[in-house]
PDB file of N, CA and C in Angstrom:
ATOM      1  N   UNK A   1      -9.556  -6.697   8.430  1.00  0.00           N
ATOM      2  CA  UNK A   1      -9.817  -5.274   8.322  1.00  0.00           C
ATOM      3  C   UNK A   1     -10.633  -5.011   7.054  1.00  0.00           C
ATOM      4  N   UNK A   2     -11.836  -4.258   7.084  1.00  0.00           N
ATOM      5  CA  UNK A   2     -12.354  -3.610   6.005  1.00  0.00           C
ATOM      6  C   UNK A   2     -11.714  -2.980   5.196  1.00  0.00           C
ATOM      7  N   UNK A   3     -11.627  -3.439   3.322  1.00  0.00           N
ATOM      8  CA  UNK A   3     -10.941  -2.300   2.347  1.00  0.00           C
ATOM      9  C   UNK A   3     -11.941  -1.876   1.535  1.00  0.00           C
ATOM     10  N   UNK A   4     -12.050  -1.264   0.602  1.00  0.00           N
ATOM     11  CA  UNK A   4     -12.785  -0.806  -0.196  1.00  0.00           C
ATOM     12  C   UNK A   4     -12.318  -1.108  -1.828  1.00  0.00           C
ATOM     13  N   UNK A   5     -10.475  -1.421  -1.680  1.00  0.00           N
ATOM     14  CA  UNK A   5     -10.343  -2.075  -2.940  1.00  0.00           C
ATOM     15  C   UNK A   5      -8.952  -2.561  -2.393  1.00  0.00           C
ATOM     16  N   UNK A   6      -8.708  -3.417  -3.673  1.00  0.00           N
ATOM     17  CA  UNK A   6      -7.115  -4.595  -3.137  1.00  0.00           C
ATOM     18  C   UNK A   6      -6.233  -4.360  -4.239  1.00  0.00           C
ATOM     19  N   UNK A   7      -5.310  -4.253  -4.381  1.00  0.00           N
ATOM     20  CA  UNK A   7      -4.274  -3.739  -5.443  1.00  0.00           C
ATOM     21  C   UNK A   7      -2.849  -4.965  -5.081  1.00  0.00           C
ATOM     22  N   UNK A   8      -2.587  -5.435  -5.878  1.00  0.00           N
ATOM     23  CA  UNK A   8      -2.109  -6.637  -6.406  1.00  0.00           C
ATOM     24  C   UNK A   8      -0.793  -6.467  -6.879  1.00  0.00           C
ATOM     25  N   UNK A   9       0.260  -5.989  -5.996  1.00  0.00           N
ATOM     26  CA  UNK A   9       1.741  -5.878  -6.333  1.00  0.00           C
ATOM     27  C   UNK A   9       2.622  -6.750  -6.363  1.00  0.00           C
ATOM     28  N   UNK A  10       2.250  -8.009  -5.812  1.00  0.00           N
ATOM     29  CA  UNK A  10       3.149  -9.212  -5.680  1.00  0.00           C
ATOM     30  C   UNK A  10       4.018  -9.276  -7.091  1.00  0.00           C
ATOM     31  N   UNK A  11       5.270  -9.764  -6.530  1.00  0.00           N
ATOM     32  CA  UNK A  11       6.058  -9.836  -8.086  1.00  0.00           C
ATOM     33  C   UNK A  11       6.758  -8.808  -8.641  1.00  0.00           C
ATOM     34  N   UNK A  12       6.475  -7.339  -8.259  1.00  0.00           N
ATOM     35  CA  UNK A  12       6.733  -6.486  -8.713  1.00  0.00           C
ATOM     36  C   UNK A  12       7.770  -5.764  -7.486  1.00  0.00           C
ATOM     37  N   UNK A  13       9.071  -4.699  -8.379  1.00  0.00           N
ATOM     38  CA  UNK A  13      10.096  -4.531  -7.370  1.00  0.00           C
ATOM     39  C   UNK A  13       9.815  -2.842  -7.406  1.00  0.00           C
ATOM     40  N   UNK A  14      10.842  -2.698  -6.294  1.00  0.00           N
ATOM     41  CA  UNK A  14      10.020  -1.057  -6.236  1.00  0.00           C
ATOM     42  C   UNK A  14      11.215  -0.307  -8.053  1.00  0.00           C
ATOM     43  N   UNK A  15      10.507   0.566  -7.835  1.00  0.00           N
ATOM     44  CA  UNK A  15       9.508   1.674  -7.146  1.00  0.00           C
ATOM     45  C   UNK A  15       7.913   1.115  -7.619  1.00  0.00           C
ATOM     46  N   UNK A  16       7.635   0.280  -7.984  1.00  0.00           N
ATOM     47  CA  UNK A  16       6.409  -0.211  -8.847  1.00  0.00           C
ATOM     48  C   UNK A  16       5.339  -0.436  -7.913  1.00  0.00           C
ATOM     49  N   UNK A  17       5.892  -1.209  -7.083  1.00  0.00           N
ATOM     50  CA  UNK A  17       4.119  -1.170  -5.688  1.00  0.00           C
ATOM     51  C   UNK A  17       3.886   0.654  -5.409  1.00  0.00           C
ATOM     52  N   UNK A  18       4.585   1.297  -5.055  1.00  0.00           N
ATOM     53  CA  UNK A  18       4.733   2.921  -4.384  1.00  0.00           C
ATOM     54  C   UNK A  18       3.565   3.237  -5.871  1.00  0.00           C
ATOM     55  N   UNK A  19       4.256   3.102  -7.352  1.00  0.00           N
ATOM     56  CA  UNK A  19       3.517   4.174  -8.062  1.00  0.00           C
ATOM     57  C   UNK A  19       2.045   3.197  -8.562  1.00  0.00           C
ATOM     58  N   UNK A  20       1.956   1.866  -8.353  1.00  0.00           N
ATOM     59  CA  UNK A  20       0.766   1.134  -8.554  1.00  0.00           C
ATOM     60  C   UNK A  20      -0.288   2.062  -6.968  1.00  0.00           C
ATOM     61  N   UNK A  21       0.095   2.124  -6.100  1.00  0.00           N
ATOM     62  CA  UNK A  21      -0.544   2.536  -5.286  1.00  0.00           C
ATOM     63  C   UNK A  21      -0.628   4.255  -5.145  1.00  0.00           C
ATOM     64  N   UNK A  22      -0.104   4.917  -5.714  1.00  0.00           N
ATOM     65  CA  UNK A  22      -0.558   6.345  -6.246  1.00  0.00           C
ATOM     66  C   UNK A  22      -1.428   6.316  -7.252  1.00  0.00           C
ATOM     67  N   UNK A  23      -0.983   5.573  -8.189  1.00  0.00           N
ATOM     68  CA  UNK A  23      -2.460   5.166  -9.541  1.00  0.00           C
ATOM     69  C   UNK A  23      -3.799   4.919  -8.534  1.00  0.00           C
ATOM     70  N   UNK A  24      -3.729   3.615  -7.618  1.00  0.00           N
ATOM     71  CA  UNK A  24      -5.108   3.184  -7.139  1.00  0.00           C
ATOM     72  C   UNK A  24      -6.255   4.607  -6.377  1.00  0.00           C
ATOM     73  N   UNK A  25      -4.910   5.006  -5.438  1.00  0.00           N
ATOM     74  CA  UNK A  25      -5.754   5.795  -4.564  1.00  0.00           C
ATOM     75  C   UNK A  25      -6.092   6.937  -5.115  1.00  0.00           C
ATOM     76  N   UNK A  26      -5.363   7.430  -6.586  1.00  0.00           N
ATOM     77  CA  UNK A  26      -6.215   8.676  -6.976  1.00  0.00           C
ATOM     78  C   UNK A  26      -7.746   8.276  -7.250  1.00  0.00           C
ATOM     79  N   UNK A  27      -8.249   6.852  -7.660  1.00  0.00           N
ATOM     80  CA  UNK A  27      -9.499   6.992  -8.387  1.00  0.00           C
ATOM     81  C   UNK A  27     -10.031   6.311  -7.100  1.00  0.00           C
ATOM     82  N   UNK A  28      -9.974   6.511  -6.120  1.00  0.00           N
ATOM     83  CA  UNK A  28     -10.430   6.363  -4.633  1.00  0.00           C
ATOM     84  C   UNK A  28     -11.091   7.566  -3.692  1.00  0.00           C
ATOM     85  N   UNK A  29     -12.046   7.782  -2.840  1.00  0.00           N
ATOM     86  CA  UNK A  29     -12.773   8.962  -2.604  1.00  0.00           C
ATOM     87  C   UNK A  29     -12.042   8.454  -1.001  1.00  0.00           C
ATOM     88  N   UNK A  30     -12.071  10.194  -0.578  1.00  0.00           N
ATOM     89  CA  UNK A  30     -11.363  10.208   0.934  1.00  0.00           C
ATOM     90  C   UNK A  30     -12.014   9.671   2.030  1.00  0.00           C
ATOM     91  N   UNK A  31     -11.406   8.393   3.166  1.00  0.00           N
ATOM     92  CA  UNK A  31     -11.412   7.931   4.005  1.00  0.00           C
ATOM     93  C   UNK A  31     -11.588   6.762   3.444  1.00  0.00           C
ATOM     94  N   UNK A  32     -11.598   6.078   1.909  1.00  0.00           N
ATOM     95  CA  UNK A  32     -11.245   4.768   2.000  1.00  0.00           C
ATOM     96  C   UNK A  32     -10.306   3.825   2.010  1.00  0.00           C
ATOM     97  N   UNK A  33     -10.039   2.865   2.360  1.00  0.00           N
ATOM     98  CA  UNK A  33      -8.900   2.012   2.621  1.00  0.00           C
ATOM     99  C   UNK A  33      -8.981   1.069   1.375  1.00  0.00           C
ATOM    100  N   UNK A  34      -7.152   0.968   1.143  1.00  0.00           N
ATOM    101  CA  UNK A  34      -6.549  -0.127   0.180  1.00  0.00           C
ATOM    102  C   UNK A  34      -6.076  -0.947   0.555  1.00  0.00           C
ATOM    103  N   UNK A  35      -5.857  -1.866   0.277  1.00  0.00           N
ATOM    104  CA  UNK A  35      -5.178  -3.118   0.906  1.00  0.00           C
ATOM    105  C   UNK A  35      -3.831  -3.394  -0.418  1.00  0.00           C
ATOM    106  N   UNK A  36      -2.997  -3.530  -0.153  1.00  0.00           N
ATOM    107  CA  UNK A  36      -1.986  -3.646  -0.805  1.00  0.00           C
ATOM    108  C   UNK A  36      -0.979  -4.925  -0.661  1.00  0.00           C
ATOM    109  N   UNK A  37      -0.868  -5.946  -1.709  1.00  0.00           N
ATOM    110  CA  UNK A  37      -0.438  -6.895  -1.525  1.00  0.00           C
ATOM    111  C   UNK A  37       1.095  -6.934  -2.051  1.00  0.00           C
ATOM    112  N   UNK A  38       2.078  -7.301  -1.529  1.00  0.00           N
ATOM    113  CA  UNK A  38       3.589  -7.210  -2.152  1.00  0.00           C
ATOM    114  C   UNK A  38       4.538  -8.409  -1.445  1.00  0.00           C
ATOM    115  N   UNK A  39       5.282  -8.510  -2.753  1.00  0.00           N
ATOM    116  CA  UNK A  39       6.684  -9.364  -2.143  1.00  0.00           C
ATOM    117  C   UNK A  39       8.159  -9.118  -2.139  1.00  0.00           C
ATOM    118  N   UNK A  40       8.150  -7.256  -2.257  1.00  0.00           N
ATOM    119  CA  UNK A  40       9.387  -6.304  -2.228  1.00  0.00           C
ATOM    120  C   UNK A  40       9.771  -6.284  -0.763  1.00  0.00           C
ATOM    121  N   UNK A  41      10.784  -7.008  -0.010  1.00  0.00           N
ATOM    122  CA  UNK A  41      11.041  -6.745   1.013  1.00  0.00           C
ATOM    123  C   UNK A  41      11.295  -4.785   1.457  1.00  0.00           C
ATOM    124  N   UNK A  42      11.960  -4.403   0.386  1.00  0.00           N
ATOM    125  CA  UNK A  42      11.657  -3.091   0.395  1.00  0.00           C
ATOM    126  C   UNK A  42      10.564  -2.200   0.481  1.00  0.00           C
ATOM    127  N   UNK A  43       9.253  -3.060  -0.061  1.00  0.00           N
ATOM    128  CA  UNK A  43       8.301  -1.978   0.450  1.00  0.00           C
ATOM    129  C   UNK A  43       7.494  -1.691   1.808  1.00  0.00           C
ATOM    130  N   UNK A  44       8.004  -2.431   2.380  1.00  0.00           N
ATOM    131  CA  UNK A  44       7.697  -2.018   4.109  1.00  0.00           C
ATOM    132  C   UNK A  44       8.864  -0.576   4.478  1.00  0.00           C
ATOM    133  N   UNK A  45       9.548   0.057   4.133  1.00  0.00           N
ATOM    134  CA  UNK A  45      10.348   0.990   4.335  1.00  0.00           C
ATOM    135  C   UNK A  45       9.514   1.854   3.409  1.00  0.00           C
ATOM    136  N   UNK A  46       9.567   1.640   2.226  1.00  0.00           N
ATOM    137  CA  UNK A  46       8.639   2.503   0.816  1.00  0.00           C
ATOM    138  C   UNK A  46       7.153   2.988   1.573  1.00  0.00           C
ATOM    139  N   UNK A  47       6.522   2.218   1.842  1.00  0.00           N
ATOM    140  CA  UNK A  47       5.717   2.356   2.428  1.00  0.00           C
ATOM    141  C   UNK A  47       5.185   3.621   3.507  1.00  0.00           C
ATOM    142  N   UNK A  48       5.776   3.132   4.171  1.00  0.00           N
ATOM    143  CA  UNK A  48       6.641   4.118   5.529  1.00  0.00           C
ATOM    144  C   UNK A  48       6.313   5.706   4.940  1.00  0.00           C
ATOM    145  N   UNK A  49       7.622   5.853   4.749  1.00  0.00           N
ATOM    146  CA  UNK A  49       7.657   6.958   3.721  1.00  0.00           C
ATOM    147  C   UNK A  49       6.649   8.056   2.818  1.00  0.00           C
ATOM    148  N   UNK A  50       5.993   6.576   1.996  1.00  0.00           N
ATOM    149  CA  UNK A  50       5.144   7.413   1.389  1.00  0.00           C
ATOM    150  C   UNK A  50       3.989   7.653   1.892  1.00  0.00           C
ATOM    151  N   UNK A  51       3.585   6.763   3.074  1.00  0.00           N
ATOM    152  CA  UNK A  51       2.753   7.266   3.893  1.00  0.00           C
ATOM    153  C   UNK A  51       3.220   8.541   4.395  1.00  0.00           C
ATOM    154  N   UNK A  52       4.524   8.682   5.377  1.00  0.00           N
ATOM    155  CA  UNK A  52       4.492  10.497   5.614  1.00  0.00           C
ATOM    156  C   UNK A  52       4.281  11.597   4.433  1.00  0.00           C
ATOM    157  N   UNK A  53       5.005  11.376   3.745  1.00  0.00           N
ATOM    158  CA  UNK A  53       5.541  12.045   2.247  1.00  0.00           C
ATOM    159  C   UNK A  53       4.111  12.570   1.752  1.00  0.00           C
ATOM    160  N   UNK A  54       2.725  11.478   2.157  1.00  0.00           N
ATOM    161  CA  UNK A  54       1.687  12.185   1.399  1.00  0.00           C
ATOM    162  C   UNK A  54       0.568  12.359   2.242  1.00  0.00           C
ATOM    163  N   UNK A  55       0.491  11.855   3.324  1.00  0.00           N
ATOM    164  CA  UNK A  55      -0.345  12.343   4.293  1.00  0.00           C
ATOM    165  C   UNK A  55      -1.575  11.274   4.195  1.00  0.00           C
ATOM    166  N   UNK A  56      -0.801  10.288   3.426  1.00  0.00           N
ATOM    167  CA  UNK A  56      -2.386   8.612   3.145  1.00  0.00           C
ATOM    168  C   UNK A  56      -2.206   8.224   4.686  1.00  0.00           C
ATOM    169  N   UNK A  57      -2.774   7.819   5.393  1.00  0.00           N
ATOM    170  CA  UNK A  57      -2.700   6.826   6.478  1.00  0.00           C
ATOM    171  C   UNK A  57      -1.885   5.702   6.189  1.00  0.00           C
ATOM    172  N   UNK A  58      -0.754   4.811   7.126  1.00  0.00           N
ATOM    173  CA  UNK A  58      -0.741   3.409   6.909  1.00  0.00           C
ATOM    174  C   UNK A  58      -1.556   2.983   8.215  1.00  0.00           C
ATOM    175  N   UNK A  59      -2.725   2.059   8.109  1.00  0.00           N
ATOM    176  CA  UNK A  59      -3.386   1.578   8.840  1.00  0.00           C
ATOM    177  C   UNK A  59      -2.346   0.391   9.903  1.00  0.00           C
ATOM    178  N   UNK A  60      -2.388  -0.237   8.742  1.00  0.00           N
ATOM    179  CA  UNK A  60      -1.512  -1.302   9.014  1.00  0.00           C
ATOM    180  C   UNK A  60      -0.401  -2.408   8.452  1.00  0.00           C
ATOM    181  N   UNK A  61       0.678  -3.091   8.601  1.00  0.00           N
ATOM    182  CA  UNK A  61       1.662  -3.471   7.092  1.00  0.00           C
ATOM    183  C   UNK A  61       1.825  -4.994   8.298  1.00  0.00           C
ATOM    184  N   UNK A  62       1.797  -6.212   7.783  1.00  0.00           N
ATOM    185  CA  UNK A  62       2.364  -7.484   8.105  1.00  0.00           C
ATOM    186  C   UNK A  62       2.929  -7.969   6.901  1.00  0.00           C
ATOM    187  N   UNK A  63       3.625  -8.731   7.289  1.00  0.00           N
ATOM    188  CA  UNK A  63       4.373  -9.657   6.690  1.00  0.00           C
ATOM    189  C   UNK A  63       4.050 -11.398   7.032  1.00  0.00           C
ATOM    190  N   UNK A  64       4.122 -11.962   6.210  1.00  0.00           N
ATOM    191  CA  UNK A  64       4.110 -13.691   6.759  1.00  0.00           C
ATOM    192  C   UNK A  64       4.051 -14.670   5.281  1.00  0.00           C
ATOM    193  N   UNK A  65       5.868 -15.213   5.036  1.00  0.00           N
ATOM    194  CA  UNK A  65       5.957 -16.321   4.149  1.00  0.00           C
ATOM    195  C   UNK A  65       6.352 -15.152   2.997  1.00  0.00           C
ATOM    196  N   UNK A  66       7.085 -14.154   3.181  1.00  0.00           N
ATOM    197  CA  UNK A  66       7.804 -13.611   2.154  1.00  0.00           C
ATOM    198  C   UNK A  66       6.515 -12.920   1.623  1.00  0.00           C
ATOM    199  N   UNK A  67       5.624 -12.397   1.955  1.00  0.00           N
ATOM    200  CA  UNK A  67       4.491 -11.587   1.746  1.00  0.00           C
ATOM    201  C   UNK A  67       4.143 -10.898   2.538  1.00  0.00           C
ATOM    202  N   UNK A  68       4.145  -9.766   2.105  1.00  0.00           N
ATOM    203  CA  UNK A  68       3.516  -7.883   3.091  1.00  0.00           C
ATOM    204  C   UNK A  68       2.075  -7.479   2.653  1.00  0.00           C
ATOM    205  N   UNK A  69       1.096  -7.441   3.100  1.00  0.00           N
ATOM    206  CA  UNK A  69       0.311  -6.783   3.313  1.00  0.00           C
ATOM    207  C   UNK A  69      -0.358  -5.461   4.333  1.00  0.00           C
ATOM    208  N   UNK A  70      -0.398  -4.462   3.419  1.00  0.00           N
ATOM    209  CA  UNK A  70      -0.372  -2.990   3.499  1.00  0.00           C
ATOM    210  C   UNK A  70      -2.000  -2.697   3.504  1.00  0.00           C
ATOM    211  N   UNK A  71      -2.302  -1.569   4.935  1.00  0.00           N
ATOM    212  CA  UNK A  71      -3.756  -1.042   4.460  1.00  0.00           C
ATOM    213  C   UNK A  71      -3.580   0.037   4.427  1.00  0.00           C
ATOM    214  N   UNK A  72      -3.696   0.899   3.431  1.00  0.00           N
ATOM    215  CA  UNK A  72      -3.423   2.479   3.864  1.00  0.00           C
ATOM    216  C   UNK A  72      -5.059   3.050   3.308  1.00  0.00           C
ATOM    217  N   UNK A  73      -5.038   4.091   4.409  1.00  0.00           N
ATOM    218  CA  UNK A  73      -6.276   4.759   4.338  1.00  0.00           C
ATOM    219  C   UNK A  73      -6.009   6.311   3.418  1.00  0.00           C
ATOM    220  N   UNK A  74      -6.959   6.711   2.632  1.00  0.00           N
ATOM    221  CA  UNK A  74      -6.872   7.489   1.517  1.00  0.00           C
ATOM    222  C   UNK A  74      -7.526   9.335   2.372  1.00  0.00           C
ATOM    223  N   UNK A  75      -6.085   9.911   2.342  1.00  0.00           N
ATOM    224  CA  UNK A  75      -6.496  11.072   3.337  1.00  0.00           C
ATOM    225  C   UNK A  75      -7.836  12.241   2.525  1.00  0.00           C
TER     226      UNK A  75
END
């Protein structure tokens, strides 16, 4: 999938991917996509969420080998 930038959460427990990815997408212009990398089993639920909560798109979220990758599109 096409992003426009990649934001690098691995390692980090929530709430820290959620507010690393409010930091990214403010300095982001509307309709581009982030790609979001994490190893919070929790942030596939976080995610979720803050996708409704703010009206970003989640494009799409996998998982594979204890790693989630997140695309959310910037409303």
């Amino acid at each position: 999938m096409h992003f426009d930038k990649e934001l690098d959460a691995r390692g980090l427990n929530c709430p820290l991917p959620i507010l690393r990815t409010k930091k990214a997408l403010t300095d982001m212009s509307s309709g581009q996509v982030l790609k979001i990398l994490a190893t919070d089993p929790g942030s596939v639920k976080d995610f979720q969420a803050f996708s409704r909560q703010t009206g970003n798109s989640l494009l799409s979220s996998d998982a594979a080998h204890q790693e989630f990758v997140f695309f959310m599109k910037k409303r």
